[in-house]
Protein backbone atom coordinates (compact mmCIF):
# COMPACT_ATOMS: atom_id res chain seq x y z
CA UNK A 1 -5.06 13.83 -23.03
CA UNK A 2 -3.63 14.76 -19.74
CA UNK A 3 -5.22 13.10 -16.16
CA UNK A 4 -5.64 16.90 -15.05
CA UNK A 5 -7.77 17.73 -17.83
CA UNK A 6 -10.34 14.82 -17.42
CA UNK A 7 -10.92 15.66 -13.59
CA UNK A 8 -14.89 14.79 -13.03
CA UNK A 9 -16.62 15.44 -10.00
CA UNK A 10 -17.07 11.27 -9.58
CA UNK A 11 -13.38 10.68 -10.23
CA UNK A 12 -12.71 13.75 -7.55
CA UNK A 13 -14.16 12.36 -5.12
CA UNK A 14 -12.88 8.82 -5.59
CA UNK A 15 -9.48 10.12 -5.17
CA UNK A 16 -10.09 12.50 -2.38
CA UNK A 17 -11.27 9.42 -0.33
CA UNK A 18 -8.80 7.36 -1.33
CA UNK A 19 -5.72 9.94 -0.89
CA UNK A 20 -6.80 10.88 2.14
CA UNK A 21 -7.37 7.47 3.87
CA UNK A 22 -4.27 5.80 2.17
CA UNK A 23 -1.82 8.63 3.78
CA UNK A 24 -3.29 8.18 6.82
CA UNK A 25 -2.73 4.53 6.28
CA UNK A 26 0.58 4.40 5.87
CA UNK A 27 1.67 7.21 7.45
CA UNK A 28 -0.06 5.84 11.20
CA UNK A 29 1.08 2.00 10.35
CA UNK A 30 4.68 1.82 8.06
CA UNK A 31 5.98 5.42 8.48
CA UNK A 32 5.45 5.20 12.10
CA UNK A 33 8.08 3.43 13.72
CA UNK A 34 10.16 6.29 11.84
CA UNK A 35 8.93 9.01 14.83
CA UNK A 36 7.78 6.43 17.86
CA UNK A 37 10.27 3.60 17.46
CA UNK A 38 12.84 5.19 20.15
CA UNK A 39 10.18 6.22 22.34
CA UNK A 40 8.05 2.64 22.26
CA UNK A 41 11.40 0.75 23.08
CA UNK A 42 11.74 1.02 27.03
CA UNK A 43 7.91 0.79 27.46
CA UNK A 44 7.79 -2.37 26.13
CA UNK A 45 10.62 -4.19 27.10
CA UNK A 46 13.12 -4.06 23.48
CA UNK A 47 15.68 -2.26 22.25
CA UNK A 48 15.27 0.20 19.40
CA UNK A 49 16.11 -2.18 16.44
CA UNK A 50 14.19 -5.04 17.67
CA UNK A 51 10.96 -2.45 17.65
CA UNK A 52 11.55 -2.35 13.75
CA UNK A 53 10.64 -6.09 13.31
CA UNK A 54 7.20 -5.14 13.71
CA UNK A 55 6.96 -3.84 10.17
CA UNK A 56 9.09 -6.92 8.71
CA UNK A 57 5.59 -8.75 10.59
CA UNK A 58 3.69 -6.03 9.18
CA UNK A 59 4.65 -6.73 6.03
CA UNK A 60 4.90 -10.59 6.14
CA UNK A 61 1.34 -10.58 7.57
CA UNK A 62 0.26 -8.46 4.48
CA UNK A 63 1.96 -11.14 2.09
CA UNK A 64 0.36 -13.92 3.76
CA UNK A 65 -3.21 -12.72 3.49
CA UNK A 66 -3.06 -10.99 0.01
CA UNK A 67 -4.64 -13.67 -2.18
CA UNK A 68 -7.10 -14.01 0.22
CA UNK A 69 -8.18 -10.76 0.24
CA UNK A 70 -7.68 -10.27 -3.24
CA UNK A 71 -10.77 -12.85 -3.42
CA UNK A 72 -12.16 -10.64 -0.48
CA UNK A 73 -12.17 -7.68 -2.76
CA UNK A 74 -13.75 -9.69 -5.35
CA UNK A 75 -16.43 -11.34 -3.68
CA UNK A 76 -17.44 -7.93 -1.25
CA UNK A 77 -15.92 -5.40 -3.32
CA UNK A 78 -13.55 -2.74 -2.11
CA UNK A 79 -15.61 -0.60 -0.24
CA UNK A 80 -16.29 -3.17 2.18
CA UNK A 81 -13.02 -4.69 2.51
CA UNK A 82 -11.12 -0.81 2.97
CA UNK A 83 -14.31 -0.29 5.81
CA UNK A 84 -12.90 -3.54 7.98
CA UNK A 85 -9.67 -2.08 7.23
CA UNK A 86 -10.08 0.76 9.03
CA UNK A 87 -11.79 -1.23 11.67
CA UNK A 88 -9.22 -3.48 12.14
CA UNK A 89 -6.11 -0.46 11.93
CA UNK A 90 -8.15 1.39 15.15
CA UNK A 91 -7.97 -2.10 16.91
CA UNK A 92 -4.04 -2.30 15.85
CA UNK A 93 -2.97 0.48 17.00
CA UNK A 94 -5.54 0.92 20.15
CA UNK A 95 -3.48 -3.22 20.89
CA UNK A 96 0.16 -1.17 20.42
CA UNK A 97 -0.87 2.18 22.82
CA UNK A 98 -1.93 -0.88 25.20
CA UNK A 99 1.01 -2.95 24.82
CA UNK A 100 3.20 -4.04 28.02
CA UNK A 101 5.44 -6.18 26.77
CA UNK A 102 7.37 -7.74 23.54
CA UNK A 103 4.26 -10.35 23.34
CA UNK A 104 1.83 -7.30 23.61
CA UNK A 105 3.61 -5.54 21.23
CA UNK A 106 4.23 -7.81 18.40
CA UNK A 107 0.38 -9.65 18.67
CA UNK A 108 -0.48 -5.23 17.85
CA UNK A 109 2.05 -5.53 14.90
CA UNK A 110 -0.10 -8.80 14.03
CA UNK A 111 -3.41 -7.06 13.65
CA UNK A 112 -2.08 -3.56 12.25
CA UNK A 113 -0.77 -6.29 9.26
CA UNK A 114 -3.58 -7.76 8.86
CA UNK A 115 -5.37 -4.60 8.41
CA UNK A 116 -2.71 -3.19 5.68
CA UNK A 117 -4.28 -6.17 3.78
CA UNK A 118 -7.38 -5.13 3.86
CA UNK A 119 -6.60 -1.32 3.63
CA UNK A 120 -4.02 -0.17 2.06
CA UNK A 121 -2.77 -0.35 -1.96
CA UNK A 122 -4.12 -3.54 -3.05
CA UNK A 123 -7.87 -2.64 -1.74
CA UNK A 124 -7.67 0.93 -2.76
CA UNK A 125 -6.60 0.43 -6.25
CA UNK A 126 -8.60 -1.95 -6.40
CA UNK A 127 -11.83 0.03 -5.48
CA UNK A 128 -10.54 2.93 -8.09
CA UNK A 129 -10.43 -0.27 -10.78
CA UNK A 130 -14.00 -1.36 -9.92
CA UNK A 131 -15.28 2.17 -10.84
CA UNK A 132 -12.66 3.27 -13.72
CA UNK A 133 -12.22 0.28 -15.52
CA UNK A 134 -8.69 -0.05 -17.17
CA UNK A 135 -8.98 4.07 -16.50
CA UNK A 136 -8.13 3.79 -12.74
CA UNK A 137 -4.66 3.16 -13.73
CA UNK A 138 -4.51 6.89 -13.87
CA UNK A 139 -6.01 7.46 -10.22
CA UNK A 140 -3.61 4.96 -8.78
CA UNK A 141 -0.61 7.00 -10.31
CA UNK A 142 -2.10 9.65 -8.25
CA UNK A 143 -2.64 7.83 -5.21
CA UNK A 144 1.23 6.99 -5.45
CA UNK A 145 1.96 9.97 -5.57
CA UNK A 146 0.36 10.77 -2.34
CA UNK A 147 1.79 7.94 -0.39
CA UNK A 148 5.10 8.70 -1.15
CA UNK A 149 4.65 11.85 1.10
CA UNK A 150 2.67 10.15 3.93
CA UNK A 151 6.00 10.17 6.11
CA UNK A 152 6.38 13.97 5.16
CA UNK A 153 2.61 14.62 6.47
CA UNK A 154 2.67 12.23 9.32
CA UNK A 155 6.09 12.32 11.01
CA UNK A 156 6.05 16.04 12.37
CA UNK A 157 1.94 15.12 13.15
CA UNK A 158 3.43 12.21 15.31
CA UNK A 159 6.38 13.78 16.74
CA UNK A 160 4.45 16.78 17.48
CA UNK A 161 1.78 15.18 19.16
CA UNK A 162 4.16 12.95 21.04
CA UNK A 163 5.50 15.76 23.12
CA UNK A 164 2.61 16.61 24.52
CA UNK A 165 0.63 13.24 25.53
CA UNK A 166 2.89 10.61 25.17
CA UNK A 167 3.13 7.69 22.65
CA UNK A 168 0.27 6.20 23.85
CA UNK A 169 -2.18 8.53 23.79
CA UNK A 170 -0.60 9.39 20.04
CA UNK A 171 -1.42 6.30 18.98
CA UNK A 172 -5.16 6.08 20.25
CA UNK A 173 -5.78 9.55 18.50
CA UNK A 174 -4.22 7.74 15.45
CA UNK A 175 -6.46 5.44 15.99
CA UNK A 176 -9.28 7.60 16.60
CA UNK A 177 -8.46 9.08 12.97
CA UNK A 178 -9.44 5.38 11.40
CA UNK A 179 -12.21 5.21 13.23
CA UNK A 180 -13.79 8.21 13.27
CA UNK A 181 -12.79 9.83 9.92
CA UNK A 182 -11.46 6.67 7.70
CA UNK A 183 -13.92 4.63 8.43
CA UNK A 184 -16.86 6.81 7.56
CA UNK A 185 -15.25 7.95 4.13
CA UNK A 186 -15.06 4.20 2.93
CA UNK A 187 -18.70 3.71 3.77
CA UNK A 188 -20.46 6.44 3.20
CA UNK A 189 -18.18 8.63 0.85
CA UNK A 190 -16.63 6.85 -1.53
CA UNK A 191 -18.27 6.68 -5.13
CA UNK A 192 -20.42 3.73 -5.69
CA UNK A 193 -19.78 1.08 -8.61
CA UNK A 194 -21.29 2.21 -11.94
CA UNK A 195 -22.54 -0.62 -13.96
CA UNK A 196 -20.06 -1.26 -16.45
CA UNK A 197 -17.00 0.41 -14.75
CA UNK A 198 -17.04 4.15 -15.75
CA UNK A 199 -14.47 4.11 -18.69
CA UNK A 200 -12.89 7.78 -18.92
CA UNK A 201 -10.73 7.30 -21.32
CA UNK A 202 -11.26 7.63 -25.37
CA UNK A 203 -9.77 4.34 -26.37
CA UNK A 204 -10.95 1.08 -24.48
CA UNK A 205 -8.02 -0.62 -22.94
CA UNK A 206 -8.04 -4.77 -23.42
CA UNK A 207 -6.86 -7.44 -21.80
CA UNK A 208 -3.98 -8.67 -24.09
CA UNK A 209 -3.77 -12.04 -22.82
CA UNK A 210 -6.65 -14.42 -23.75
CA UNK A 211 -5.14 -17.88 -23.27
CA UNK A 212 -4.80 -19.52 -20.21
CA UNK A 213 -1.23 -20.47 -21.19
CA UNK A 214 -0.38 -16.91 -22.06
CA UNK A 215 -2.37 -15.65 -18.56
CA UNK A 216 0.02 -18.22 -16.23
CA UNK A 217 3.51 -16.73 -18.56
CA UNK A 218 2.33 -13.49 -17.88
CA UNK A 219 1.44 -14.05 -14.03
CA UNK A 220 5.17 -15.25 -13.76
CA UNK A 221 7.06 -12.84 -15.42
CA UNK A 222 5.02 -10.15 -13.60
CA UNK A 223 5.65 -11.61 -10.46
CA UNK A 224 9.50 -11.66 -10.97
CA UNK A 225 9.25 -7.65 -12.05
CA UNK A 226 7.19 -7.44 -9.06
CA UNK A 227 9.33 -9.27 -6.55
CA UNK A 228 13.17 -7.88 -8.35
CA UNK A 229 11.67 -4.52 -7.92
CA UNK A 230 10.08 -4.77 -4.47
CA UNK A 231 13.10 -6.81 -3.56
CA UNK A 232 15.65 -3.30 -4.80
CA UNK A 233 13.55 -0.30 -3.42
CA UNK A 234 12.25 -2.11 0.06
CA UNK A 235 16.19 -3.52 0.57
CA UNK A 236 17.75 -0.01 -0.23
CA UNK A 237 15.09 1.91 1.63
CA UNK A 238 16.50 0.65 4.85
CA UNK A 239 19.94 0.15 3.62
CA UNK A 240 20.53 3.33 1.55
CA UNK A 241 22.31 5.06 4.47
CA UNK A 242 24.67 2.53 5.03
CA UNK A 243 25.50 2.13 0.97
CA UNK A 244 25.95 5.47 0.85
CA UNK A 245 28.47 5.50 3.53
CA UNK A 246 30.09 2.74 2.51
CA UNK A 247 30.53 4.49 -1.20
CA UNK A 248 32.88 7.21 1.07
CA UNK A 249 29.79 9.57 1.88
CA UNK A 250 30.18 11.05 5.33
CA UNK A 251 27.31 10.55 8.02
CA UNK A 252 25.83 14.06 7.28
CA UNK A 253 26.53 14.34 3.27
CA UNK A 254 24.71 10.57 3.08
CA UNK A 255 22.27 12.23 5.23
CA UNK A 256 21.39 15.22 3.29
CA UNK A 257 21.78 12.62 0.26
CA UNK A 258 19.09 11.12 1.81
CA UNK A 259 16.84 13.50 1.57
CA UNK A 260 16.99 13.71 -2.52
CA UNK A 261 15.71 10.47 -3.18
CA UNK A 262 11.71 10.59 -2.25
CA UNK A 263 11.50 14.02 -3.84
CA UNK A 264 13.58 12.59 -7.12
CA UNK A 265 10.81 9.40 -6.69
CA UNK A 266 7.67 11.26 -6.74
CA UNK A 267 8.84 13.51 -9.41
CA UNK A 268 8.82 10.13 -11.49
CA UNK A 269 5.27 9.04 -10.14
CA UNK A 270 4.12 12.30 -11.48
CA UNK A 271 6.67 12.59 -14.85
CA UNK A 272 4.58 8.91 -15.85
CA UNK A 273 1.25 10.41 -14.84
CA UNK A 274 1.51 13.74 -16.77
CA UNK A 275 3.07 11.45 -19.47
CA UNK A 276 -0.17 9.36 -19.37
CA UNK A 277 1.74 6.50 -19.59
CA UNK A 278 3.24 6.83 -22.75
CA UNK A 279 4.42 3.61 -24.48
CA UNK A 280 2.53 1.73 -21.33
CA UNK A 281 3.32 -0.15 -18.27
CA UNK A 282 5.93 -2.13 -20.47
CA UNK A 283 8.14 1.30 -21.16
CA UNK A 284 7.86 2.27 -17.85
CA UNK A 285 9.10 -1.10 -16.52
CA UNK A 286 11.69 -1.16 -19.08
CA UNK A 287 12.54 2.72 -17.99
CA UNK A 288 13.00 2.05 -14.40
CA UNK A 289 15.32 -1.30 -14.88
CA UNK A 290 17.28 0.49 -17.00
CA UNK A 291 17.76 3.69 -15.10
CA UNK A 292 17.94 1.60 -11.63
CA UNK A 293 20.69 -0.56 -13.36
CA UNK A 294 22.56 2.45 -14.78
CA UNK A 295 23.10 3.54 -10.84
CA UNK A 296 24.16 0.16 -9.43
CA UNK A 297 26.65 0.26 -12.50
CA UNK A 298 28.00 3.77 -11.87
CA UNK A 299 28.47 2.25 -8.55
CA UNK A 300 30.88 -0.16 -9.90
CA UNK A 301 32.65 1.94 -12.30
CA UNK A 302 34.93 2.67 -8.84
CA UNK A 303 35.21 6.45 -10.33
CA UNK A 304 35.97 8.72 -7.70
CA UNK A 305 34.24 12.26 -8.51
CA UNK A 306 31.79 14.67 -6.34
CA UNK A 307 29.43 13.98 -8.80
CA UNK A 308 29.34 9.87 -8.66
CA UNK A 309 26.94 9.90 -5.27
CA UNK A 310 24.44 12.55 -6.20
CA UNK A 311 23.98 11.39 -10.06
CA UNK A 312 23.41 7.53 -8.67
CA UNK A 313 21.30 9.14 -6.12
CA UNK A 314 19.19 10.79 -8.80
CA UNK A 315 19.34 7.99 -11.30
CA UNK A 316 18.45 5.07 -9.03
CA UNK A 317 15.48 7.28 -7.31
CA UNK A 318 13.92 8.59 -10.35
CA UNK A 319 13.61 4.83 -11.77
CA UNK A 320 12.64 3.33 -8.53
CA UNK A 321 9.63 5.85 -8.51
CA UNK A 322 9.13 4.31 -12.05
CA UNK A 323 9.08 0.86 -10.62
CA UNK A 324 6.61 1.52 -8.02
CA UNK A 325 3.96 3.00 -10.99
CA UNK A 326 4.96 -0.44 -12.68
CA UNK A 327 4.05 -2.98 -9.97
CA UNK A 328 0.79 -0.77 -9.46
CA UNK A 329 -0.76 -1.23 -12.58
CA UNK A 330 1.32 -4.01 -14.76
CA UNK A 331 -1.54 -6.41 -13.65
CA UNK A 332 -4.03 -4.21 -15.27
CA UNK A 333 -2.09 -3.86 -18.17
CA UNK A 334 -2.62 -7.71 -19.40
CA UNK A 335 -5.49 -8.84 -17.32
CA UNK A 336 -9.66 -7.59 -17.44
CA UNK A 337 -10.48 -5.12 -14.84
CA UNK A 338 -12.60 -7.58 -12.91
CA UNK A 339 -9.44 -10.07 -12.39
CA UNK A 340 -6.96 -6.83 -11.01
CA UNK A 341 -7.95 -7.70 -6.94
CA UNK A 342 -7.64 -11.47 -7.07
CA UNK A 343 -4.36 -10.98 -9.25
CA UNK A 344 -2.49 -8.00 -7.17
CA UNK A 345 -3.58 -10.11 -3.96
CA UNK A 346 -1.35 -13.18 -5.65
CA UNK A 347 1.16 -11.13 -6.18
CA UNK A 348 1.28 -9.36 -2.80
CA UNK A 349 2.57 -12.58 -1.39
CA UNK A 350 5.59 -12.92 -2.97
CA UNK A 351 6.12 -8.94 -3.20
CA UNK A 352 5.83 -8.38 0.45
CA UNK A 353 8.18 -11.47 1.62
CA UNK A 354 10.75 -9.45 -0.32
CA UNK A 355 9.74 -6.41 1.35
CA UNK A 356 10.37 -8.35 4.36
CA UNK A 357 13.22 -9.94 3.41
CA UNK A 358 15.27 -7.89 1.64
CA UNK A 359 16.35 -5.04 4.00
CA UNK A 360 18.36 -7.90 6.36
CA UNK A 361 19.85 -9.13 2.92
CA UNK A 362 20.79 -5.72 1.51
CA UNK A 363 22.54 -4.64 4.75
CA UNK A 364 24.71 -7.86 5.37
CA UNK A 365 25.68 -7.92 1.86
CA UNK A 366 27.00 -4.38 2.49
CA UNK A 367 28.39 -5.21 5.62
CA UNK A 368 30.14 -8.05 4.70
CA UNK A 369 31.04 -7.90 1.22
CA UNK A 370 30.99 -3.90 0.08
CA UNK A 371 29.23 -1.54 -1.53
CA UNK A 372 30.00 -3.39 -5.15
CA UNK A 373 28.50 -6.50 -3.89
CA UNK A 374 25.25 -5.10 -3.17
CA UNK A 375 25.84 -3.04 -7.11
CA UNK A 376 26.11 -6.08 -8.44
CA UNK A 377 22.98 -7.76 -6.49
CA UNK A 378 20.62 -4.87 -7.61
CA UNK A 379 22.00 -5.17 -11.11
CA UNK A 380 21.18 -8.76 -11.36
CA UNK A 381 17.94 -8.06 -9.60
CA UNK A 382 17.42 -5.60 -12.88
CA UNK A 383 18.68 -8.01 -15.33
CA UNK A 384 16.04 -10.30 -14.03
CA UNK A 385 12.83 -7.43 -14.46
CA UNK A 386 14.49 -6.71 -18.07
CA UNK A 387 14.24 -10.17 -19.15
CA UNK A 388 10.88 -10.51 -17.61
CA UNK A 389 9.88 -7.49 -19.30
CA UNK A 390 11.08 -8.69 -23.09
CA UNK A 391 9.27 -12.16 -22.62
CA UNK A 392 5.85 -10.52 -21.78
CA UNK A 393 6.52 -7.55 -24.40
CA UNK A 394 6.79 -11.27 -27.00
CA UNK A 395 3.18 -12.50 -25.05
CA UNK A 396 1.18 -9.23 -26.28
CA UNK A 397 2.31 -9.60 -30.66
CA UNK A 398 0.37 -12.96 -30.94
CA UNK A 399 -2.67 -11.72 -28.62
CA UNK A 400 -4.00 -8.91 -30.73
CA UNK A 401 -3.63 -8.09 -34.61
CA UNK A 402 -1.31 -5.29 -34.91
CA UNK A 403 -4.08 -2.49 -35.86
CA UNK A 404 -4.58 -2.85 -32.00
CA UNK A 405 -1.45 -3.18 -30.25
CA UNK A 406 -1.33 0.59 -30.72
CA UNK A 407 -4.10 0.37 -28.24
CA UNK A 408 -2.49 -1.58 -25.25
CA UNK A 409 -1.62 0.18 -22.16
């Protein structure tokens, strides 16, 4: 059955909270460089591209902490660990409005990462895992699909605002959102923790990994999905201009190019939720390396056609939504509910140096070596989740007879 037709007013209210204080999230930490970047620059002493290393701290800061709050979110539980979250993003960005200098400025960019780790994605899905049970796989696929407009919501909010007081005083009423609506809706709003997890679904969904051998293959080969697909969608994000250019798009059809791909990826993040995750995690993994691999491939085909930029637009955006579902909830998929935090904070590490990483490695490739250069990295990058994919697909036949493997996410 559908995730629309099991709405109850528990699991309403869980993602209400959550929606609403991941957006604002992301859209006042990651998206907002996006809208202030330009206008931060002078003020603080950098040019405009050196302003955009605070999210590769951002994000490096994130990595670095993520097992340890995964054992935060363990130990506390999520509701506490999303509350100094938003606690520590009003101090972040109250540090950036204050900030004089490049020292000023990237000690802000410090705490606003270390309060993505203990409020945004890991945390919340967490928290919807604590009170759903292998069910909450369904209310992340929501919350994904809210994220992924947080830059639609928040960069006219920003922009907007920023005419009228300043990028200062924008980023203290940001801040004042944390503190004075975020904040509140993690303590005092969110659903508390039925004892066991509130299981909405007809079929129980198992662990499929029982051995500790089996649990440290699996780890791995989740991490390289993880990392090969964090690695693609984080590197093109930044570099999909400049690919697109460099495939013969002109500045304004790359542009307007552009502007396809989020819709195209959140009309994946909802095809996989209204699917109900048909054929599991697995299939959708498999889905989006495939589809993401097609792309880089039409890339390399050298065809020259109207069509070649908009169907590799399409192709690589609708599996790259795909992906993002798949690194969500893959942990859940062969692990017990109550491991998901201190797992998905392991894996942050690795996933976020990527995200880190990856747009400086992306662009120089493109730079320096072409367009089919950085095909062929993403298509190796795929390879890689594919083959990671098959060898945990071969860890689930052993792990349960096979009246039940119908019965695996």
């Amino acid at each position: 059955m559908l995730f629309f037709f099991r709405v109850s007013p528990v699991r309403l209210r869980l993602v209400g909270v959550l929606a609403v204080t991941q957006v604002i999230g992301w859209g006042t930490t990651f998206d907002m460089p996006g809208v202030m970047a330009r206008k931060m620059a002078a003020d603080v002493g950098l040019n405009v591209d050196t302003t955009f290393f605070g999210l590769t701290l951002m994000m490096l800061v994130i990595g670095l902490t993520g097992p340890a709050v995964g054992e935060a979110v363990r130990r506390m539980g999520a509701q506490w660990v999303l509350a100094l979250g938003s606690a520590a993003s009003t101090a972040g960005l109250a540090l950036l409005a204050a900030a004089e200098g490049p020292i000023g400025y990237f000690m802000a960019w410090t705490m606003i990462g270390a309060a993505g780790a203990l409020a945004l994605s890991v945390p919340a899905y967490a928290a919807a895992v604590e009170r759903e049970g292998a069910a909450g796989r369904q209310t992340i696929g929501v919350l994904m699909i809210f994220t992924g407009v947080s830059s639609t919501i928040f960069w006219p909010i920003l922009d907007a605002v920023d005419a009228v007081v300043g990028w200062r005083v924008t980023l203290l009423a940001m801040a004042g959102l944390h503190l004075l609506l975020c904040l509140p809706l993690h303590l005092f709003v969110l659903p508390p923790i039925d004892a066991p997890p509130a299981e909405l679904e007809t079929t129980q969904r198992r662990a499929i990994v029982r051995d500790r051998d089996g649990a440290a293959r699996a780890f791995l080969h989740i991490g390289v999905i993880s990392v090969a697909f964090s690695f693609t969608t984080f590197g093109l994000a930044a570099a999909y201009l400049e690919l697109l250019r460099g495939a013969g798009a002109s500045v304004e059809y790359a542009l307007w190019l552009g502007t396809i791909r989020p819709v195209v990826s959140i009309a994946a993040r909802a095809a996989d939720l209204v699917l109900d995750g048909r054929g599991g995690p697995l299939a959708t993994t498999a889905a989006a390396a495939l589809l993401m691999g097609a792309s880089f491939a039409l890339l390399l085909t050298g065809i020259d056609g109207v069509w070649l930029l908009p169907a590799f637009v399409a192709i690589y955006a609708f599996g790259a939504g795909l992906s993002a579902m798949a690194r969500a909830v893959l942990p859940l998929a062969f692990f017990p509910p109550d491991e998901f935090s201190r797992r998905s904070g392991r894996l942050a590490l690795p996933q976020n140096i990527a995200n880190a990483v990856a747009p400086v490695v992306f662009v120089a490739v493109i730079h320096r070596a072409g367009v089919a250069a950085a095909a062929l990295l993403g298509l190796a990058l795929m390879a890689a989740a594919l083959a990671s994919a098959a060898l945990l697909a071969k860890l689930i036949r052993p792990s349960l007879p096979s009246s039940a493997r119908a019965d695996t996410p």
